[in-house]
PDB file of N, CA and C in Angstrom:
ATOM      1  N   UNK A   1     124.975 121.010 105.625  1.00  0.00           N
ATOM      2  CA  UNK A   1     125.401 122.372 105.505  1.00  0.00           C
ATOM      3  C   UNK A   1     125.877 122.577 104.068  1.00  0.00           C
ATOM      4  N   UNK A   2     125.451 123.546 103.641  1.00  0.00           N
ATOM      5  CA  UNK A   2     125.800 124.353 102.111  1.00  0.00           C
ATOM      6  C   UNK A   2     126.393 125.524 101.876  1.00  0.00           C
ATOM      7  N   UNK A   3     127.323 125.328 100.933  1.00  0.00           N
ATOM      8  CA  UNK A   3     128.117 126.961 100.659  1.00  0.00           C
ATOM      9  C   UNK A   3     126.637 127.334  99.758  1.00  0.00           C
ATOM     10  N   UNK A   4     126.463 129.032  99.918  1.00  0.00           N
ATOM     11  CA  UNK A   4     125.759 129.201  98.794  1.00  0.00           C
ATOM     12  C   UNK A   4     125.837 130.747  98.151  1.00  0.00           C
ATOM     13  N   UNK A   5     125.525 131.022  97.030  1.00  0.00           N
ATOM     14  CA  UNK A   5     125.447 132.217  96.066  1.00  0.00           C
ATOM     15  C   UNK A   5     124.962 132.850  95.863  1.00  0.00           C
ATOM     16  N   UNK A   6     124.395 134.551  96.247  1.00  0.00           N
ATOM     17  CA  UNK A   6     123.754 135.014  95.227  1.00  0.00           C
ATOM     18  C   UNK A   6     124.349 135.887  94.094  1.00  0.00           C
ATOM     19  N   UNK A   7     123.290 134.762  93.004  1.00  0.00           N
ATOM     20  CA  UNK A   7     123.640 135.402  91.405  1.00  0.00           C
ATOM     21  C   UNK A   7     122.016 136.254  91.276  1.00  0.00           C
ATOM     22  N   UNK A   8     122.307 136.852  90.014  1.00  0.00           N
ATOM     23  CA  UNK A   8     121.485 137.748  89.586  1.00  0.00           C
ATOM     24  C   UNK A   8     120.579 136.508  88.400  1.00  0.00           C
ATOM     25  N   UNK A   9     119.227 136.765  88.866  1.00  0.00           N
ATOM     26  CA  UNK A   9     118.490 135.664  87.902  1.00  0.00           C
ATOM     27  C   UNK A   9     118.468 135.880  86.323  1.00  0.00           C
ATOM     28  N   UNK A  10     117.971 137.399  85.620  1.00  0.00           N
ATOM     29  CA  UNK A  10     118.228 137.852  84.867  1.00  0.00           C
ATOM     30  C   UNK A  10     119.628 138.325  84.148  1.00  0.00           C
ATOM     31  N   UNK A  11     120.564 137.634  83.855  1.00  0.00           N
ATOM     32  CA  UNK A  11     122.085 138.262  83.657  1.00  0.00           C
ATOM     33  C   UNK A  11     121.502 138.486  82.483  1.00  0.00           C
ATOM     34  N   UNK A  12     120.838 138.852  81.320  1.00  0.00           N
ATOM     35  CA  UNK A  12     120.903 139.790  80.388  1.00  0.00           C
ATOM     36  C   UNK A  12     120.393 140.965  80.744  1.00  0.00           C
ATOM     37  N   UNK A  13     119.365 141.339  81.779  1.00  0.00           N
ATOM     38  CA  UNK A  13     118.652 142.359  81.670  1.00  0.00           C
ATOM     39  C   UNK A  13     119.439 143.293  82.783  1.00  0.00           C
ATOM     40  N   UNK A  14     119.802 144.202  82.479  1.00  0.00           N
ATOM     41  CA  UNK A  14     120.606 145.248  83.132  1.00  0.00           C
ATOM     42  C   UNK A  14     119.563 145.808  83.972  1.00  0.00           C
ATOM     43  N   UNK A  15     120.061 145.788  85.814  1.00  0.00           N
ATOM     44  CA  UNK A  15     119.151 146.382  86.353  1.00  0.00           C
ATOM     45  C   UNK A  15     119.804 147.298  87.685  1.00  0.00           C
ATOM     46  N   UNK A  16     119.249 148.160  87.772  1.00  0.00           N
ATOM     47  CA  UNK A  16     119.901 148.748  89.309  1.00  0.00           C
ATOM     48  C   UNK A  16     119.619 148.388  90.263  1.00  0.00           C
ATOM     49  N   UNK A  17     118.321 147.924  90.836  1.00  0.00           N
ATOM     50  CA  UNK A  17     118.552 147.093  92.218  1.00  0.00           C
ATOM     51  C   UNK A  17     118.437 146.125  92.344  1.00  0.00           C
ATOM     52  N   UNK A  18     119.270 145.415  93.508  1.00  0.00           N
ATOM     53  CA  UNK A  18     119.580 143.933  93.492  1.00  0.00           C
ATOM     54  C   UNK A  18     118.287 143.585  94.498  1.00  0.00           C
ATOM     55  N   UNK A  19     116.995 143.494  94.510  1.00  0.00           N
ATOM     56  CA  UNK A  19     116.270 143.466  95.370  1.00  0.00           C
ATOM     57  C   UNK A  19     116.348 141.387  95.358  1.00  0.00           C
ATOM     58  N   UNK A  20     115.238 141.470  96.683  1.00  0.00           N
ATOM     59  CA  UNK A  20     115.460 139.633  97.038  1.00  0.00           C
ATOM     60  C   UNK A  20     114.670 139.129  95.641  1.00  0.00           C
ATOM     61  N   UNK A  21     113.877 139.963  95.186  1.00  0.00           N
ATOM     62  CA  UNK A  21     113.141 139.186  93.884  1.00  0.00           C
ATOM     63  C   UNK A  21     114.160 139.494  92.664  1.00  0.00           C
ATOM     64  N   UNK A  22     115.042 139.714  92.798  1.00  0.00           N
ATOM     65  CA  UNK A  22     115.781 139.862  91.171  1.00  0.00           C
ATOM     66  C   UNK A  22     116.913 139.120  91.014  1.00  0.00           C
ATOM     67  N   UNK A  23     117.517 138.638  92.804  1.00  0.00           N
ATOM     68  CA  UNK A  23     118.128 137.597  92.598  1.00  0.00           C
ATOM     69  C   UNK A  23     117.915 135.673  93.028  1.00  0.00           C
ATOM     70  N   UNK A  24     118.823 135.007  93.018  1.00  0.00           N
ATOM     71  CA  UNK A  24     118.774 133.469  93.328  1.00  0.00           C
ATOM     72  C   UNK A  24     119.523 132.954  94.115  1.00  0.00           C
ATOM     73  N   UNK A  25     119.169 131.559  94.559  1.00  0.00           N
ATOM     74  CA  UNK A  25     120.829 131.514  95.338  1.00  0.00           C
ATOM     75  C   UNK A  25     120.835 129.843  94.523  1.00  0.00           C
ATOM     76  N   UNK A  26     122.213 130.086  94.355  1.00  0.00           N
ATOM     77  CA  UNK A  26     122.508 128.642  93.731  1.00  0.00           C
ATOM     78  C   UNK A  26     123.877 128.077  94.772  1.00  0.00           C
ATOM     79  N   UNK A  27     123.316 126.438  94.680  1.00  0.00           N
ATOM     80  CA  UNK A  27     124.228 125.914  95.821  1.00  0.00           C
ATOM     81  C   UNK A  27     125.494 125.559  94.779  1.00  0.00           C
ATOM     82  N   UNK A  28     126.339 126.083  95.772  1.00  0.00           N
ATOM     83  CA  UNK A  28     128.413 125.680  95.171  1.00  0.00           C
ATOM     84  C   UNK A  28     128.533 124.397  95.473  1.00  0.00           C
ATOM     85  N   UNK A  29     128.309 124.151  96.884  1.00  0.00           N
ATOM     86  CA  UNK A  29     128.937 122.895  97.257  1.00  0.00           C
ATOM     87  C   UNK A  29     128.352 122.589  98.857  1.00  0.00           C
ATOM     88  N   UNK A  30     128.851 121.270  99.502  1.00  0.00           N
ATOM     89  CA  UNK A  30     128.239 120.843 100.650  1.00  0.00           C
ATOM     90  C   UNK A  30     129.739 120.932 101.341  1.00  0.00           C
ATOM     91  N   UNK A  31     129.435 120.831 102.767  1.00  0.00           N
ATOM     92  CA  UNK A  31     131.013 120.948 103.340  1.00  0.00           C
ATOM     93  C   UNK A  31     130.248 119.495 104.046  1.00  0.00           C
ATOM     94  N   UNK A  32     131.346 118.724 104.080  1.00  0.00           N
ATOM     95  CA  UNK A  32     131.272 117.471 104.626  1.00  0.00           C
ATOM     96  C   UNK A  32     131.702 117.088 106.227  1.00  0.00           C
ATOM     97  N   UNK A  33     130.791 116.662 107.168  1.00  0.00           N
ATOM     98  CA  UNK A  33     131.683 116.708 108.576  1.00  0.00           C
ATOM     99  C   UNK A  33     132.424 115.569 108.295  1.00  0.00           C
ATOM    100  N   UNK A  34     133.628 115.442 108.844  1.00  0.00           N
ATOM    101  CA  UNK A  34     134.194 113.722 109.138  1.00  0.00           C
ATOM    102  C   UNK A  34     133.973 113.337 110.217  1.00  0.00           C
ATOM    103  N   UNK A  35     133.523 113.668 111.430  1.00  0.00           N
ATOM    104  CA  UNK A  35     133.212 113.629 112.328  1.00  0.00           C
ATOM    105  C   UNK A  35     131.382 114.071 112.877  1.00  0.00           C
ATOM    106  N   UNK A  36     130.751 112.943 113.187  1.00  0.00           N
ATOM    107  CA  UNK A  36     129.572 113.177 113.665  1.00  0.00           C
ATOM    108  C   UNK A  36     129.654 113.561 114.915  1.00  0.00           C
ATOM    109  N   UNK A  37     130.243 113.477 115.879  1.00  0.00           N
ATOM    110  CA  UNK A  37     129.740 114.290 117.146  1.00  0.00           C
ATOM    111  C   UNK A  37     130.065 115.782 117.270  1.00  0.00           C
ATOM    112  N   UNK A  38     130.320 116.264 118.551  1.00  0.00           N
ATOM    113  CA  UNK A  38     130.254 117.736 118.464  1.00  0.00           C
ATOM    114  C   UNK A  38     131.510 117.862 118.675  1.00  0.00           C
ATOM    115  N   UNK A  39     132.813 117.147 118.839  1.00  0.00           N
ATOM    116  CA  UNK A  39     133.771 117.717 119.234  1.00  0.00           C
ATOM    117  C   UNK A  39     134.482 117.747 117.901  1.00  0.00           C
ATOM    118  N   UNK A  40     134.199 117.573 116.616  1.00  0.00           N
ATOM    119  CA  UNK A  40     134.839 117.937 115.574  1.00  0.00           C
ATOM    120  C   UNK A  40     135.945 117.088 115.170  1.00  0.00           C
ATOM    121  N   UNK A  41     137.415 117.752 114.196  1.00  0.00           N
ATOM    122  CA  UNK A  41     138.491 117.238 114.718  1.00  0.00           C
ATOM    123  C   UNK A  41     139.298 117.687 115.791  1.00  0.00           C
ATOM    124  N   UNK A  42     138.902 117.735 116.939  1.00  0.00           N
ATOM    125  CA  UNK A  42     139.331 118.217 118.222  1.00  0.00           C
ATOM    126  C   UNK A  42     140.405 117.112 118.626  1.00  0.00           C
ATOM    127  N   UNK A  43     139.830 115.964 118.989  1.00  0.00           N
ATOM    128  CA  UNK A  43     140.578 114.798 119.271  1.00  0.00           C
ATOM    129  C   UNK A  43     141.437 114.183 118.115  1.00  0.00           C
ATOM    130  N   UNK A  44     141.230 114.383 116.882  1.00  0.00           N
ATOM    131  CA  UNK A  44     142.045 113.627 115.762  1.00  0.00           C
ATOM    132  C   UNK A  44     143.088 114.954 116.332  1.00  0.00           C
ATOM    133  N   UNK A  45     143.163 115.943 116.026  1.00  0.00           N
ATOM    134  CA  UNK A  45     144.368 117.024 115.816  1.00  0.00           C
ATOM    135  C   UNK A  45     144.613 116.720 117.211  1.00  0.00           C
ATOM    136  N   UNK A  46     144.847 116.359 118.674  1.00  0.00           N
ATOM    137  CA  UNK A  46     144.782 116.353 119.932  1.00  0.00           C
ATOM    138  C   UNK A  46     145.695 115.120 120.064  1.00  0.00           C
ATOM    139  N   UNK A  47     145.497 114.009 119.237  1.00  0.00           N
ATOM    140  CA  UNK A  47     146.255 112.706 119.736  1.00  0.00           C
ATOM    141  C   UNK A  47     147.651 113.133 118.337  1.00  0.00           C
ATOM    142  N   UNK A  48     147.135 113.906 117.154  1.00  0.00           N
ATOM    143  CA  UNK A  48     148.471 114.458 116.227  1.00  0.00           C
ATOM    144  C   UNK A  48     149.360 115.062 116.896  1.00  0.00           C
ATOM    145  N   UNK A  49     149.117 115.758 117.877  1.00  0.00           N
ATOM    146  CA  UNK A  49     149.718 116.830 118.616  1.00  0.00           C
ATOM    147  C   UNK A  49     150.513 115.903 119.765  1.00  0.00           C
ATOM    148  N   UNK A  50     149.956 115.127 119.974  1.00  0.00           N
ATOM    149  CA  UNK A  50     150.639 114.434 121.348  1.00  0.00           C
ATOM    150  C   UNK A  50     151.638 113.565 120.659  1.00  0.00           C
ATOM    151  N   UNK A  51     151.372 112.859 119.466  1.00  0.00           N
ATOM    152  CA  UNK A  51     152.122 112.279 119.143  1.00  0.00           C
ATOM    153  C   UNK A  51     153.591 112.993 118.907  1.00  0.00           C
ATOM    154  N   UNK A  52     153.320 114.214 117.693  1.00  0.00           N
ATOM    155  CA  UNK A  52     154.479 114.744 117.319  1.00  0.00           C
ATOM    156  C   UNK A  52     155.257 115.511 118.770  1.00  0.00           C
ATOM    157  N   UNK A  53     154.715 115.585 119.720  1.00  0.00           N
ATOM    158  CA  UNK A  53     155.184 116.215 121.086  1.00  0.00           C
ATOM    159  C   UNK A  53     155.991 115.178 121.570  1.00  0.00           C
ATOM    160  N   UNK A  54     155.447 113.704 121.674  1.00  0.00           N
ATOM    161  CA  UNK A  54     156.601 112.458 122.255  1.00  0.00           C
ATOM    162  C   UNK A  54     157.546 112.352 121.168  1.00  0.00           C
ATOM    163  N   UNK A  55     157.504 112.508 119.992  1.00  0.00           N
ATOM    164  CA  UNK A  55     158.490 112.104 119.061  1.00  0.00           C
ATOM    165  C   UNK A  55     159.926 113.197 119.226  1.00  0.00           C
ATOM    166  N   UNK A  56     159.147 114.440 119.129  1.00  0.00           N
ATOM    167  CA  UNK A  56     160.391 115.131 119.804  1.00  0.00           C
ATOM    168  C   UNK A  56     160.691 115.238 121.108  1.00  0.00           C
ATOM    169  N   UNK A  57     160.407 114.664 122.154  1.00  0.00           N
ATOM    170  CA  UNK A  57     160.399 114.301 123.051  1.00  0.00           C
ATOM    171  C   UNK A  57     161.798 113.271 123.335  1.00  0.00           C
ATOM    172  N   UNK A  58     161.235 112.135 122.586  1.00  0.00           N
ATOM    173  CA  UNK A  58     162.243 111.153 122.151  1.00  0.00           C
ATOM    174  C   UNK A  58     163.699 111.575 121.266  1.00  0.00           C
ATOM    175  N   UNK A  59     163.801 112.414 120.774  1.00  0.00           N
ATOM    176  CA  UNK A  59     164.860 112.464 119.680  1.00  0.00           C
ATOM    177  C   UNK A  59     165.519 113.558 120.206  1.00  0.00           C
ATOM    178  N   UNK A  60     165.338 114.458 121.222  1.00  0.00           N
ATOM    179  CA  UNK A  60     166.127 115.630 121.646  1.00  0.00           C
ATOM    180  C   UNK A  60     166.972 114.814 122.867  1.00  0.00           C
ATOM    181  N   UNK A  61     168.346 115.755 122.379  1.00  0.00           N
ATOM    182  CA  UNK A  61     169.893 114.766 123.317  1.00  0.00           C
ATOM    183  C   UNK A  61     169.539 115.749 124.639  1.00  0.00           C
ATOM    184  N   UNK A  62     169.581 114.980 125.498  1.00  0.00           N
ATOM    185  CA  UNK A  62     169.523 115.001 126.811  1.00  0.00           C
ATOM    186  C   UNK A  62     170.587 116.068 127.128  1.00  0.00           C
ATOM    187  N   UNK A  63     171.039 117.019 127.421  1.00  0.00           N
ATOM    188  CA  UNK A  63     172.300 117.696 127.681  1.00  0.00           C
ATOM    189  C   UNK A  63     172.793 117.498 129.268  1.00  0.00           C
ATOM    190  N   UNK A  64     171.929 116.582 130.167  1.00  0.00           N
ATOM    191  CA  UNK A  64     172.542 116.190 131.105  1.00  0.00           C
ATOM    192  C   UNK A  64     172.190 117.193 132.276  1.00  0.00           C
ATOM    193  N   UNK A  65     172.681 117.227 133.384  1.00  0.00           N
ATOM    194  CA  UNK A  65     172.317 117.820 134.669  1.00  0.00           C
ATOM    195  C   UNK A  65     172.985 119.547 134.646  1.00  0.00           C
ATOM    196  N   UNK A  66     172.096 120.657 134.480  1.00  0.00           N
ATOM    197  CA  UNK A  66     172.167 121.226 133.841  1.00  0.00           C
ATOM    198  C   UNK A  66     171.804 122.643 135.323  1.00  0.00           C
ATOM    199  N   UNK A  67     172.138 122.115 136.359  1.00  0.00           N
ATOM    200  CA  UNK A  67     171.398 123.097 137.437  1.00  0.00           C
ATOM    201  C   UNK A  67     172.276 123.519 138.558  1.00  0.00           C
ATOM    202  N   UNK A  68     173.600 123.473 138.275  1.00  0.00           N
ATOM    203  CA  UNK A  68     174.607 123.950 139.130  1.00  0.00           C
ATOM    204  C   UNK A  68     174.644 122.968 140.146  1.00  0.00           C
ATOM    205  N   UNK A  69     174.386 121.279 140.216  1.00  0.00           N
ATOM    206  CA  UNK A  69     174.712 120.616 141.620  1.00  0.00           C
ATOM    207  C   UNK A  69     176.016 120.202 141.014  1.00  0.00           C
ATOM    208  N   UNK A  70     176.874 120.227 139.844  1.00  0.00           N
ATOM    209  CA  UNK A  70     177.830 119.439 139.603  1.00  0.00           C
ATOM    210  C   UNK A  70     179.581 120.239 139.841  1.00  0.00           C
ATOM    211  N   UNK A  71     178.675 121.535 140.238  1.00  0.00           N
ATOM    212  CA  UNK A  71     179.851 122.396 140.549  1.00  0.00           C
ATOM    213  C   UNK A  71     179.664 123.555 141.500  1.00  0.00           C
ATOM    214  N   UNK A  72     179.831 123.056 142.940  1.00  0.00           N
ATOM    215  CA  UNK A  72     179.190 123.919 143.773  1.00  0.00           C
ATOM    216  C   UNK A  72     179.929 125.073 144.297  1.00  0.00           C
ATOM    217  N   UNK A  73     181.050 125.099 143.911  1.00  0.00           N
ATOM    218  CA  UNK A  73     181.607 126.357 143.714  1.00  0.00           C
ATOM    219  C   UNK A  73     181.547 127.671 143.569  1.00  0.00           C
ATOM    220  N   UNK A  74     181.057 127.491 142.223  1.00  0.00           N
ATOM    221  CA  UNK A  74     181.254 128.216 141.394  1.00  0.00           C
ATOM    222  C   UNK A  74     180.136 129.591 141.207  1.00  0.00           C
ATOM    223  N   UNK A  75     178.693 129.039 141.701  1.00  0.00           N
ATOM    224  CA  UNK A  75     177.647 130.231 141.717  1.00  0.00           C
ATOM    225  C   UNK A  75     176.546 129.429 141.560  1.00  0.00           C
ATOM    226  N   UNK A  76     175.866 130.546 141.142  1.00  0.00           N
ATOM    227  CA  UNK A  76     174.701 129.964 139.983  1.00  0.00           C
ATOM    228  C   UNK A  76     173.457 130.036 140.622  1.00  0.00           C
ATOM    229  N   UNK A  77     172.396 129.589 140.374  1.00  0.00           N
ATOM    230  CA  UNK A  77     171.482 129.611 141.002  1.00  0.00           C
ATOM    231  C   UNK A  77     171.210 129.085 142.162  1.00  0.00           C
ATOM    232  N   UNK A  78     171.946 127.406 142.163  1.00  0.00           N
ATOM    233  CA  UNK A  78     171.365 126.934 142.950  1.00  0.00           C
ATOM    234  C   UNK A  78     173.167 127.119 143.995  1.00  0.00           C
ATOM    235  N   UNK A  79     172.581 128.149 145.348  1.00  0.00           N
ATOM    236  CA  UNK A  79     174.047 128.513 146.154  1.00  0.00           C
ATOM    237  C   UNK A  79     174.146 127.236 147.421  1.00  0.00           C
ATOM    238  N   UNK A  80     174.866 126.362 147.605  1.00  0.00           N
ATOM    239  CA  UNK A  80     174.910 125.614 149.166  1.00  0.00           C
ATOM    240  C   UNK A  80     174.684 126.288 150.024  1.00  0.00           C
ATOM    241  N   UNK A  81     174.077 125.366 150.988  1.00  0.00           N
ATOM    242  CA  UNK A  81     173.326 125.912 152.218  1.00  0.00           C
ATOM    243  C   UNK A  81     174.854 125.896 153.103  1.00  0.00           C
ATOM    244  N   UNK A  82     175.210 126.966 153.839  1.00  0.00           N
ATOM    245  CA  UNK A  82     176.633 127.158 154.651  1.00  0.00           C
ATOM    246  C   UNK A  82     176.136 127.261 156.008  1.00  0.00           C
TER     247      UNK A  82
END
């Protein structure tokens, strides 16, 4: 696969239409796959993603039991069965 250009073949001769015969295409550059199959970087960015997901995973403080069983008193969502 190729990026590509059209330039004008003649750049001295001043012309009004850009017809397919008055211009060229010159290649810029190639885009390179890193990946030969079809899924791209699907799976490289997929196992990046999982990783940085366990890492914060790992490093966030637990704030503990957080669902109203430690104070049944009081309300909350979760009400005892009476």
């Amino acid at each position: 696969m190729s990026i590509n250009q059209l330039v004008e073949q003649n750049a001295l001769k001043v012309k009004n239409c850009y017809s397919h015969r008055n211009l060229s295409i010159f290649t810029l550059g190639e885009v390179i796959e890193i990946s030969s199959n079809q899924y791209g970087l699907s799976l490289f960015s997929g196992m990046i993603s999982l990783l940085a997901l366990g890492v914060y995973t790992i490093l966030t403080v637990d704030a503990g039991n957080d669902d109203d069983d430690s104070d049944s008193g009081s309300g909350g969502l979760m009400q005892p069965v009476n």
